[in-house]
C-alpha atoms as a PDB file:
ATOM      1  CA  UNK A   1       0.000   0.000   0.000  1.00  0.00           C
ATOM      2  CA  UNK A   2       2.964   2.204   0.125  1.00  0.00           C
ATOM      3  CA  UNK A   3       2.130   3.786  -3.329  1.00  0.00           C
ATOM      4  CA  UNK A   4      -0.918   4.912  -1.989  1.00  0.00           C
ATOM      5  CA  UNK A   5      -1.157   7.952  -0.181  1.00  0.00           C
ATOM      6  CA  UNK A   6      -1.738   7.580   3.248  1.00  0.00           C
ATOM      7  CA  UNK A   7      -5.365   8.438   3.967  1.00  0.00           C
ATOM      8  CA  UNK A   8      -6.404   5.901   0.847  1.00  0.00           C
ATOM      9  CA  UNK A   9      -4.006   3.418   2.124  1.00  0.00           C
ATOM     10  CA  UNK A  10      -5.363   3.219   5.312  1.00  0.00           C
ATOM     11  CA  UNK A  11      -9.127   3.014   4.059  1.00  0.00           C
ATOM     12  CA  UNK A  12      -8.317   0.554   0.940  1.00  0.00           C
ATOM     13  CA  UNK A  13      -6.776  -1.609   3.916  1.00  0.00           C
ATOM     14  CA  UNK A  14      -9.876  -1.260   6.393  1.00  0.00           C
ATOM     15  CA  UNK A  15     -11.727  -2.484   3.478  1.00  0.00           C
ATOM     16  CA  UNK A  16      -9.315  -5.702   2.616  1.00  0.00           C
ATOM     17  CA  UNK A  17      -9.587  -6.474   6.402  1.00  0.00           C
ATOM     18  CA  UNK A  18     -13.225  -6.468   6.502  1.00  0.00           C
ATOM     19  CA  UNK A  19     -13.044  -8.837   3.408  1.00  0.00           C
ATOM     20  CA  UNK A  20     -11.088 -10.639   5.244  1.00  0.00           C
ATOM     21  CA  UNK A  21     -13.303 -11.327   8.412  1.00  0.00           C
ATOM     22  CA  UNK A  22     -16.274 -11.584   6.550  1.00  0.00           C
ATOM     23  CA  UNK A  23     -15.289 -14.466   3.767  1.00  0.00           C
ATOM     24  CA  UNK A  24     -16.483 -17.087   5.602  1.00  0.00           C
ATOM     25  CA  UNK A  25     -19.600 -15.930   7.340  1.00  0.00           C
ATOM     26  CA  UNK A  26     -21.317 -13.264   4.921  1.00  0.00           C
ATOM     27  CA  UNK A  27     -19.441 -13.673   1.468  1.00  0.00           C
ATOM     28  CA  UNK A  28     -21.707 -11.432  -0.285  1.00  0.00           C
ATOM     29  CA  UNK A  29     -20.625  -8.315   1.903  1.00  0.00           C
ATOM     30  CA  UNK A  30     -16.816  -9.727   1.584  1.00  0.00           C
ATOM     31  CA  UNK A  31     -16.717  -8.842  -2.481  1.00  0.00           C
ATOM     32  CA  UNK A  32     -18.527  -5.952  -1.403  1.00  0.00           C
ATOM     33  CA  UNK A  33     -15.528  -4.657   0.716  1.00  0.00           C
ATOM     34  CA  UNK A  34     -12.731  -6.481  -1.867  1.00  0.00           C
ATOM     35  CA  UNK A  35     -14.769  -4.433  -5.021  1.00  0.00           C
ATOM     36  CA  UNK A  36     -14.276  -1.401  -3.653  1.00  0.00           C
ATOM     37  CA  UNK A  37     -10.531  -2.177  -2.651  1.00  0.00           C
ATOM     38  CA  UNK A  38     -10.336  -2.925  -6.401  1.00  0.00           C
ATOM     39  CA  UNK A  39     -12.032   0.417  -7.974  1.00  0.00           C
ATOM     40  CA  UNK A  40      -9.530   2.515  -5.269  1.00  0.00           C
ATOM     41  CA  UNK A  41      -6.258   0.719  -5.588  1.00  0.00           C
ATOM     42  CA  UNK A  42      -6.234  -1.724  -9.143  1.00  0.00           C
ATOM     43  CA  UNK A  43      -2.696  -1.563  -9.324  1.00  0.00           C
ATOM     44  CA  UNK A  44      -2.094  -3.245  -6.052  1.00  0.00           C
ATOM     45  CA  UNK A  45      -1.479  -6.632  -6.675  1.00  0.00           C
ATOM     46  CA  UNK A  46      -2.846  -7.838  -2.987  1.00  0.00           C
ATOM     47  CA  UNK A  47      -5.884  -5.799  -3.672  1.00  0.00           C
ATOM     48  CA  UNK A  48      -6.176  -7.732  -7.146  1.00  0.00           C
ATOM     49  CA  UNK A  49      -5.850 -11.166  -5.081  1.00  0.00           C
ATOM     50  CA  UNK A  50      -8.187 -10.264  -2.491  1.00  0.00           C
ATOM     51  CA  UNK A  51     -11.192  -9.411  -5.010  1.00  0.00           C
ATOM     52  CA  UNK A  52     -10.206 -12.635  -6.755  1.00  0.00           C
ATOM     53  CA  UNK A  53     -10.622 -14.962  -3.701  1.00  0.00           C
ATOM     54  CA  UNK A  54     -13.664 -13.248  -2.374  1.00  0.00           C
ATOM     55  CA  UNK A  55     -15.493 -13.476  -5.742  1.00  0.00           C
ATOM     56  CA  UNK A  56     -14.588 -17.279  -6.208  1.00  0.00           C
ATOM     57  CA  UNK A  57     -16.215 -17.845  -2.738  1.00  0.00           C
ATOM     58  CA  UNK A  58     -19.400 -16.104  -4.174  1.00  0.00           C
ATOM     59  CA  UNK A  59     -18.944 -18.437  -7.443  1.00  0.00           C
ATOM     60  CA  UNK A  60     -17.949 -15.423  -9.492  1.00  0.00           C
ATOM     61  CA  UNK A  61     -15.766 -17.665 -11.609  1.00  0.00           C
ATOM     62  CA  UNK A  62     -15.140 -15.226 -14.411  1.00  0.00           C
ATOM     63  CA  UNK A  63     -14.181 -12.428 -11.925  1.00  0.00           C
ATOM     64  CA  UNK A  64     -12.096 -14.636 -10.084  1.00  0.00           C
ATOM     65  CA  UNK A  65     -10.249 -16.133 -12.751  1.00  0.00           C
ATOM     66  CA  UNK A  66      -9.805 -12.309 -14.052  1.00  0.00           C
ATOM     67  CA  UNK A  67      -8.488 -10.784 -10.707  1.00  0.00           C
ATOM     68  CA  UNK A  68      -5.906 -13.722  -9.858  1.00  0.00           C
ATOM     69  CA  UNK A  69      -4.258 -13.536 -13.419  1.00  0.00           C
ATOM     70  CA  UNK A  70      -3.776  -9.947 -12.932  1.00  0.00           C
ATOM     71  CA  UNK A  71      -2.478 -10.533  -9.212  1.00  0.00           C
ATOM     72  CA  UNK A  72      -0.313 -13.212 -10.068  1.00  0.00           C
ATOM     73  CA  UNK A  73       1.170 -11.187 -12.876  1.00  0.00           C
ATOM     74  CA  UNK A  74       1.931  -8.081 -11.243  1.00  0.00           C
ATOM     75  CA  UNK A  75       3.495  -9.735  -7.694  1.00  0.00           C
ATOM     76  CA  UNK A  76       4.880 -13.050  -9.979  1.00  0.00           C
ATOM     77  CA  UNK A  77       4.923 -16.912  -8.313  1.00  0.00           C
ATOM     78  CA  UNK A  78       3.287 -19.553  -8.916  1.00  0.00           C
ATOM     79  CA  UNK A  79      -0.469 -17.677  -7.614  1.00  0.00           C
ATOM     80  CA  UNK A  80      -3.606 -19.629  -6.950  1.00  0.00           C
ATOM     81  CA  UNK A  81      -3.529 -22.455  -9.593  1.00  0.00           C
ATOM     82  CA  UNK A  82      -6.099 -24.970  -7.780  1.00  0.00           C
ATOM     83  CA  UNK A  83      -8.724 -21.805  -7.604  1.00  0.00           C
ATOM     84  CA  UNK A  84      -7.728 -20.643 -11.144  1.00  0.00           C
ATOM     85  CA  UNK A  85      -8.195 -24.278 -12.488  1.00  0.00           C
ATOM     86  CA  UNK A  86     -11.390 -24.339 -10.582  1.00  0.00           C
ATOM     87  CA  UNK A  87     -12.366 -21.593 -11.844  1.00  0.00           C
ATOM     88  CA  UNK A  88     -12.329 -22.674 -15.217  1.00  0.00           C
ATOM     89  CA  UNK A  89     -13.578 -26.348 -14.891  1.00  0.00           C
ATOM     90  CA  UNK A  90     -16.666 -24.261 -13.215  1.00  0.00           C
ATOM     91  CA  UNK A  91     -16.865 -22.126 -16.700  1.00  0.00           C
ATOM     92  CA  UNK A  92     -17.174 -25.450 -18.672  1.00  0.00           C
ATOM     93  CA  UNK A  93     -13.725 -25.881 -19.515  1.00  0.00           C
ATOM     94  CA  UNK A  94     -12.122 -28.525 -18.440  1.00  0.00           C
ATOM     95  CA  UNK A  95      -9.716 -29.102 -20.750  1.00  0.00           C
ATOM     96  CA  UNK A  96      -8.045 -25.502 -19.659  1.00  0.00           C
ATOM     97  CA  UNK A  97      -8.087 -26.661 -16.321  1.00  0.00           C
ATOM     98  CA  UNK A  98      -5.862 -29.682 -16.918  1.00  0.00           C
ATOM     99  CA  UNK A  99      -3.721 -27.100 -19.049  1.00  0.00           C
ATOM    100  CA  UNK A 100      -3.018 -25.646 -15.826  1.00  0.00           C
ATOM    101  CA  UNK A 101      -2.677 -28.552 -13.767  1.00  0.00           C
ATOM    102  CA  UNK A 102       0.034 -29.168 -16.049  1.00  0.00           C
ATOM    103  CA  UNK A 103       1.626 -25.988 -16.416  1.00  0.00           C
ATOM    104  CA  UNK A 104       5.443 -24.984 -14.704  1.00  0.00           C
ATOM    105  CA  UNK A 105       3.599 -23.415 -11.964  1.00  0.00           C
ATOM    106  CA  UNK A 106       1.894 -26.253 -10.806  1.00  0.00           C
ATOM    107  CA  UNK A 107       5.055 -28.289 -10.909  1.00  0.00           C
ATOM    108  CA  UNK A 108       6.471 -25.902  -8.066  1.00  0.00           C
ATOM    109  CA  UNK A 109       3.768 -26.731  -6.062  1.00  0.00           C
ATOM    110  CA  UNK A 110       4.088 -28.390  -2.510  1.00  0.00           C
ATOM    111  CA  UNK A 111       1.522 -29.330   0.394  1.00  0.00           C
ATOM    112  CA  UNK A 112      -1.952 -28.548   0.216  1.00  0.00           C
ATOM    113  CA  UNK A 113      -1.876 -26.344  -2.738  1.00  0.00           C
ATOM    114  CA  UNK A 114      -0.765 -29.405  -4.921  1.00  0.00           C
ATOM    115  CA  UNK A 115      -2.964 -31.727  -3.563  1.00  0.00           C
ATOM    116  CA  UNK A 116      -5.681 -29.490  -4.048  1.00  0.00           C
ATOM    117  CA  UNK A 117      -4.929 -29.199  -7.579  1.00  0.00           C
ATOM    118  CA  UNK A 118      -4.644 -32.873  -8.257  1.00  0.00           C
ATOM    119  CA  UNK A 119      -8.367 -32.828  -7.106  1.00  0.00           C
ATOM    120  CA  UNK A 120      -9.608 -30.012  -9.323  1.00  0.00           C
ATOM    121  CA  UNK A 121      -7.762 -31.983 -12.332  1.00  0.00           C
ATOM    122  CA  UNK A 122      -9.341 -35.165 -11.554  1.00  0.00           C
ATOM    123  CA  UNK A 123     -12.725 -33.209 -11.482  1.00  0.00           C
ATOM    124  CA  UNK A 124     -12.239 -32.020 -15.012  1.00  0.00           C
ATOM    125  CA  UNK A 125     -11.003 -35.138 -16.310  1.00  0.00           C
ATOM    126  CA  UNK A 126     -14.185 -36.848 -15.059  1.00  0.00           C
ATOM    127  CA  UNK A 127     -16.213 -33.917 -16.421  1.00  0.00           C
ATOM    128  CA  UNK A 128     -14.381 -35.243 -19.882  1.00  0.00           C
ATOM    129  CA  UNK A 129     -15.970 -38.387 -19.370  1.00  0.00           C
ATOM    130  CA  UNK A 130     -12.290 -39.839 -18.447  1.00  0.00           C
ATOM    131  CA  UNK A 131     -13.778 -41.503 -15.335  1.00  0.00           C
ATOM    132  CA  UNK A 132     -10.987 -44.422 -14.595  1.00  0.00           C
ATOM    133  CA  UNK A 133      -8.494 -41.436 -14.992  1.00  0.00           C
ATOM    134  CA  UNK A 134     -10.027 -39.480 -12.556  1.00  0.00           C
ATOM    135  CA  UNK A 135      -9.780 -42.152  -9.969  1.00  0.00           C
ATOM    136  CA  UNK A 136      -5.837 -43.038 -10.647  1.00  0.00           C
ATOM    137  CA  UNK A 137      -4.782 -39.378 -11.115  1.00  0.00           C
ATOM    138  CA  UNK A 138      -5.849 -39.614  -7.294  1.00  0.00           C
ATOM    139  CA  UNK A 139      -3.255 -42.625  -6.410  1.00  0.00           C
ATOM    140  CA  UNK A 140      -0.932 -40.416  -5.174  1.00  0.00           C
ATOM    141  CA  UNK A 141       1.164 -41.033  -1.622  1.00  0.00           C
ATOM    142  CA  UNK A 142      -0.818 -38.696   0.122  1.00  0.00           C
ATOM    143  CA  UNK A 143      -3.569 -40.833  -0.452  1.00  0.00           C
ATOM    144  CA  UNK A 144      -3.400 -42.990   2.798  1.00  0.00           C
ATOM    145  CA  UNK A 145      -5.853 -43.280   5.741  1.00  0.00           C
ATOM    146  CA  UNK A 146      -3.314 -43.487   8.111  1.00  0.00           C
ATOM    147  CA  UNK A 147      -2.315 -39.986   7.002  1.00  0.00           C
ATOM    148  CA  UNK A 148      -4.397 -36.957   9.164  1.00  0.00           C
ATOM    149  CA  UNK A 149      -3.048 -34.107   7.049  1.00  0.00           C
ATOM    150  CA  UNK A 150      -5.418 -30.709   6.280  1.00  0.00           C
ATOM    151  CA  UNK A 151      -6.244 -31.913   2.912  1.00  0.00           C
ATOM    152  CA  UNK A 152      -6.551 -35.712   3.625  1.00  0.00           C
ATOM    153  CA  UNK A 153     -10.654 -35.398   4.541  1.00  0.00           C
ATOM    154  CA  UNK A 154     -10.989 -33.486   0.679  1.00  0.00           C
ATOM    155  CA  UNK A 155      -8.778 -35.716  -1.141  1.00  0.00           C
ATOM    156  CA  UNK A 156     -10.366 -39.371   0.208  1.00  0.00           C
ATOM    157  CA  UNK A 157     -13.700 -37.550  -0.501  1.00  0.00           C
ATOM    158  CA  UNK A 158     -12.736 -36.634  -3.593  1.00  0.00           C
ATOM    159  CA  UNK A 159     -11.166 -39.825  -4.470  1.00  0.00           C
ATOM    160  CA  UNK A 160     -14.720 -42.185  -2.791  1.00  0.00           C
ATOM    161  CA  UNK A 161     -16.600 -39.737  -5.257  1.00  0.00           C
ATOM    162  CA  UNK A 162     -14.689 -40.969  -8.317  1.00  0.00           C
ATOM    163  CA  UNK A 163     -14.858 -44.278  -8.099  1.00  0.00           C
ATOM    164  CA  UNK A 164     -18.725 -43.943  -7.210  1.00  0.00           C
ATOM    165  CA  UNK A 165     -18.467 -42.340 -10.725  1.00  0.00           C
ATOM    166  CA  UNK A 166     -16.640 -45.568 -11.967  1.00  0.00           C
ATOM    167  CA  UNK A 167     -19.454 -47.994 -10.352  1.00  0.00           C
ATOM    168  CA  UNK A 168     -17.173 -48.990  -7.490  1.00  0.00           C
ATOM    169  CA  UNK A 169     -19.554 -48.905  -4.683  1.00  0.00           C
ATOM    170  CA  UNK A 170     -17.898 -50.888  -2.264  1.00  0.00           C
ATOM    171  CA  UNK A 171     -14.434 -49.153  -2.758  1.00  0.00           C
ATOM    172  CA  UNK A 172     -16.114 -46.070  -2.804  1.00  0.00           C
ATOM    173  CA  UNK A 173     -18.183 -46.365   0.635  1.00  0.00           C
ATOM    174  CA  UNK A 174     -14.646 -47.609   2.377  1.00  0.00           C
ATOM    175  CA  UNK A 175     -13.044 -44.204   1.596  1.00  0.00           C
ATOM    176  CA  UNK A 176     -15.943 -42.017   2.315  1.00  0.00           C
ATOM    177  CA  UNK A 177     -15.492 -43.741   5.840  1.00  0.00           C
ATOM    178  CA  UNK A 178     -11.642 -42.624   5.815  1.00  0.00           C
ATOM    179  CA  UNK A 179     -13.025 -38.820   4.704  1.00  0.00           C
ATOM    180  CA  UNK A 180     -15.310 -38.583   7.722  1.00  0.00           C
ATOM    181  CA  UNK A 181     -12.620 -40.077   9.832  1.00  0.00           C
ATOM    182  CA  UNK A 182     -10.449 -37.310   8.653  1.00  0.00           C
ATOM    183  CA  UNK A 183     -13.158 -34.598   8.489  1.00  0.00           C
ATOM    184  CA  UNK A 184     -12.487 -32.989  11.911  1.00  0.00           C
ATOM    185  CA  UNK A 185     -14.030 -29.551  10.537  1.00  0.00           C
ATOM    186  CA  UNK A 186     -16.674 -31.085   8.665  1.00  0.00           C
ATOM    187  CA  UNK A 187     -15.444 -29.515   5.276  1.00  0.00           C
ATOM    188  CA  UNK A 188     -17.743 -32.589   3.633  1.00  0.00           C
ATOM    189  CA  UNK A 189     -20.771 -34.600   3.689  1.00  0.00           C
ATOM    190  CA  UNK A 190     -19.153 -38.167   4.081  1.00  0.00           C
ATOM    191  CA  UNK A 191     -21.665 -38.930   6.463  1.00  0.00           C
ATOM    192  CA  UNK A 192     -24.677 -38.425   4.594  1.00  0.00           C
ATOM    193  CA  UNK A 193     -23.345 -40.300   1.423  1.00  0.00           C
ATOM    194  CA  UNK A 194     -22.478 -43.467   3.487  1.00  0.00           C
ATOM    195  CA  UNK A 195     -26.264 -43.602   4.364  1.00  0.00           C
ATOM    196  CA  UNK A 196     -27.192 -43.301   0.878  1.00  0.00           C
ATOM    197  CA  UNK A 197     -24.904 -45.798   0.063  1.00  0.00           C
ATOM    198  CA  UNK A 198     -26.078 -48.394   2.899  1.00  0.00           C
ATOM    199  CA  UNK A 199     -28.929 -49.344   0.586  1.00  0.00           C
ATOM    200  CA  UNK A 200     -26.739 -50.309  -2.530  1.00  0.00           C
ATOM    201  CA  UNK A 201     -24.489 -52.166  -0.396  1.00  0.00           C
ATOM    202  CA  UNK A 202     -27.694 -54.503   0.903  1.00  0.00           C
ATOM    203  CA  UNK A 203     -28.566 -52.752   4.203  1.00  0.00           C
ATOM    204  CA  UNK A 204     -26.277 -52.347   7.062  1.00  0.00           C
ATOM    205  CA  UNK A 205     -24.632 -55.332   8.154  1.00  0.00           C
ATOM    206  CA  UNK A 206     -22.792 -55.170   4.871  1.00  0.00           C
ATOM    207  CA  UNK A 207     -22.358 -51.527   5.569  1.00  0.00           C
ATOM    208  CA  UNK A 208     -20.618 -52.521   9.405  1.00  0.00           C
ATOM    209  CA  UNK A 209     -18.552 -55.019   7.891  1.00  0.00           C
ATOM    210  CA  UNK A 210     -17.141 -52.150   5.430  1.00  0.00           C
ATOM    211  CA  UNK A 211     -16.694 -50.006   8.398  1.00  0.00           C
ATOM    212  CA  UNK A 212     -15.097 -52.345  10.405  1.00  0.00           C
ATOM    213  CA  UNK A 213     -12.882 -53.482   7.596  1.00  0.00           C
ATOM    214  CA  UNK A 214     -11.837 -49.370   6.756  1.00  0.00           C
ATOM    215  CA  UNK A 215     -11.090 -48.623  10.754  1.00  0.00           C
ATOM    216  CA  UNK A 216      -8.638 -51.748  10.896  1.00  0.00           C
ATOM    217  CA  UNK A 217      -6.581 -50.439   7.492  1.00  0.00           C
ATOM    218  CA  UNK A 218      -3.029 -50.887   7.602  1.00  0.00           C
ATOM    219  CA  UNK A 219      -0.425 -49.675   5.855  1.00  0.00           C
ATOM    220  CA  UNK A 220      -2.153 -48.795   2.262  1.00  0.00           C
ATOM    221  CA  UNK A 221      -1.497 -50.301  -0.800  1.00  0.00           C
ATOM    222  CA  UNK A 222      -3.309 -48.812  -3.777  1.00  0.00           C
ATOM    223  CA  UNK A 223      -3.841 -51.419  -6.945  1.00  0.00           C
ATOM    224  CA  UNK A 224      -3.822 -49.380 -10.132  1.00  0.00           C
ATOM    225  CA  UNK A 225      -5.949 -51.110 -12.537  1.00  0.00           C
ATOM    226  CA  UNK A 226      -5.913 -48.591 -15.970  1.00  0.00           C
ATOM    227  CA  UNK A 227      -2.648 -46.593 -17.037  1.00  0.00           C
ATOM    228  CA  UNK A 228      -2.029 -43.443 -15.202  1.00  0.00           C
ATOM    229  CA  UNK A 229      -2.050 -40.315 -17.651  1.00  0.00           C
ATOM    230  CA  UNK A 230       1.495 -39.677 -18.928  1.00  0.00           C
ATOM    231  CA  UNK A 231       1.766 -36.394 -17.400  1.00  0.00           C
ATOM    232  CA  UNK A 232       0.486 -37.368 -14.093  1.00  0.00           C
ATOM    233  CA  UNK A 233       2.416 -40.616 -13.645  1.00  0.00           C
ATOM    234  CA  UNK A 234       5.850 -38.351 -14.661  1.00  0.00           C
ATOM    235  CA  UNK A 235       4.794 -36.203 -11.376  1.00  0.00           C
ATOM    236  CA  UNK A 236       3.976 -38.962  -8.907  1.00  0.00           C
ATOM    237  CA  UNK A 237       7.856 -40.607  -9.248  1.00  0.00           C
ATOM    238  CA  UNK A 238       9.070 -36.932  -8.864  1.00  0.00           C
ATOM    239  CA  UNK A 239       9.884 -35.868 -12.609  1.00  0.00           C
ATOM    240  CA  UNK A 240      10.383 -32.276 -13.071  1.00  0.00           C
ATOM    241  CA  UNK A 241       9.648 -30.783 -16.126  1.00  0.00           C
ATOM    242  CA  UNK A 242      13.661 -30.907 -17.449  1.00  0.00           C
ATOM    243  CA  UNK A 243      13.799 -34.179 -16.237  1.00  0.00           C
ATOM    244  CA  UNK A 244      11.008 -34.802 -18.564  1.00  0.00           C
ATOM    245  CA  UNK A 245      12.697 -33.398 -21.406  1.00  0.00           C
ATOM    246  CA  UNK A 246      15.503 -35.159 -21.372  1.00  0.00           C
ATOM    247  CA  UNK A 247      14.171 -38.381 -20.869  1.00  0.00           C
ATOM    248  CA  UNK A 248      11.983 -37.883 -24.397  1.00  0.00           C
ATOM    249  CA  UNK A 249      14.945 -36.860 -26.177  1.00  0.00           C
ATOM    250  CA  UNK A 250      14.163 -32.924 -26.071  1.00  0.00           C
ATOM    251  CA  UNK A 251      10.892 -31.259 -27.562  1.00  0.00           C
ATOM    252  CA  UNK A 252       8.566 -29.601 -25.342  1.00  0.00           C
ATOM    253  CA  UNK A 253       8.363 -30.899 -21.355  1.00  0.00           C
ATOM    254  CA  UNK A 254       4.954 -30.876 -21.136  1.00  0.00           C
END
């Protein structure tokens, strides 16, 4: 803000703090504050990323997508890729969002942020119809109950929810029971899909023995049964893009 003069500083700053506070609980008055941050101070590049992430909670996706590309180019890194790819699987296009999921940024990626993107690329492969994909894509180390991280409740969620997609009920009900294991902030519904699933499973003995089966896992072993897509196999064994490269013989890395 230290372009700014002072008195326009201080109120373009009241107004990202309100943003701030009210993102979670009133959204609607949150781009209210973060649009008028915007029309006061464009140029800033924090003000830029703060309209961006208040209007993708509101499911502006257009706005969102707009106001992060501008943030990200005028204060560089790698941005918010997993809310940008969101963004545009949300707009109908889902082969853009694997562009991104593919792109040099998202190889710098660590943590949540990359795990979060792996599940916003799966999402847009299914939405191609690539259901089996989907579900590998998601094979990833990370992808073990034993594992409490932040993202684990989103990811086994995210993964159960594929291979419902794929017509693997029974696989699918055991890892909805890891997400709502996981889901200590109750980020998802886990619990309400296991009772719909009770039914398709023949009532809930079945269901119990499932349960009983997922709470006694052990160390995980994931069986891949289809070929993992080239560019997300490269990234599980820890190929970077030059690595890549090289191991085609040149031509582009991606």
């Amino acid at each position: 803000m230290r372009s700014l003069p002072k008195g326009l500083a201080d109120k373009v700053a009241a107004h990202l703090v309100a943003a701030g506070k009210l993102m979670d609980t009133e959204p609607e008055r949150a781009l209210e504050h973060a649009r008028y941050a915007r029309r006061r101070a464009s140029r800033i590049g924090a003000v830029r990323e703060a309209n961006g992430l208040t209007a993708y909670q509101m499911g502006e996706w257009t706005e969102a997508l707009s106001e992060l590309r501008a943030a990200r180019r005028m204060v560089g890194g790698v941005g918010h890729v997993a809310i940008m790819a969101d963004c545009e699987r949300a707009l109908g296009r889902a082969e853009r969002a694997l562009e991104l999921s593919r792109s040099p940024e998202a190889a710098e990626l660590t943590g949540q942020e990359a795990v979060e993107l792996r599940i916003v690329a799966a999402g847009a492969r299914r939405d191609l119809g690539e259901i089996d994909a989907s579900v590998v894509s998601l094979q990833i180390p990370e992808l073990d109950p034993q594992r409490q991280e932040p993202w684990s409740a989103r990811l086994f969620y995210a993964y159960a929810d594929n291979l419902l997609a794929a017509d693997r009920v029974q696989e699918a009900f055991t890892w909805f029971v890891h997400a709502a294991h996981a889901d200590d902030e109750t980020e998802t519904d886990a619990p309400e899909r296991l009772d719909e699933l009770v039914v398709q499973l023949g009532g809930a003995e079945a269901a119990e023995e499932l349960v009983a089966e997922a709470e006694a896992v052990g160390p995980l072993t994931v069986m891949k049964d289809v070929d993992e897509p080239e560019d997300d196999a490269e990234r599980a064994h820890g190929a970077t893009p030059s690595d890549r490269s090289e191991q085609s013989g040149g031509g582009e890395a991606r």
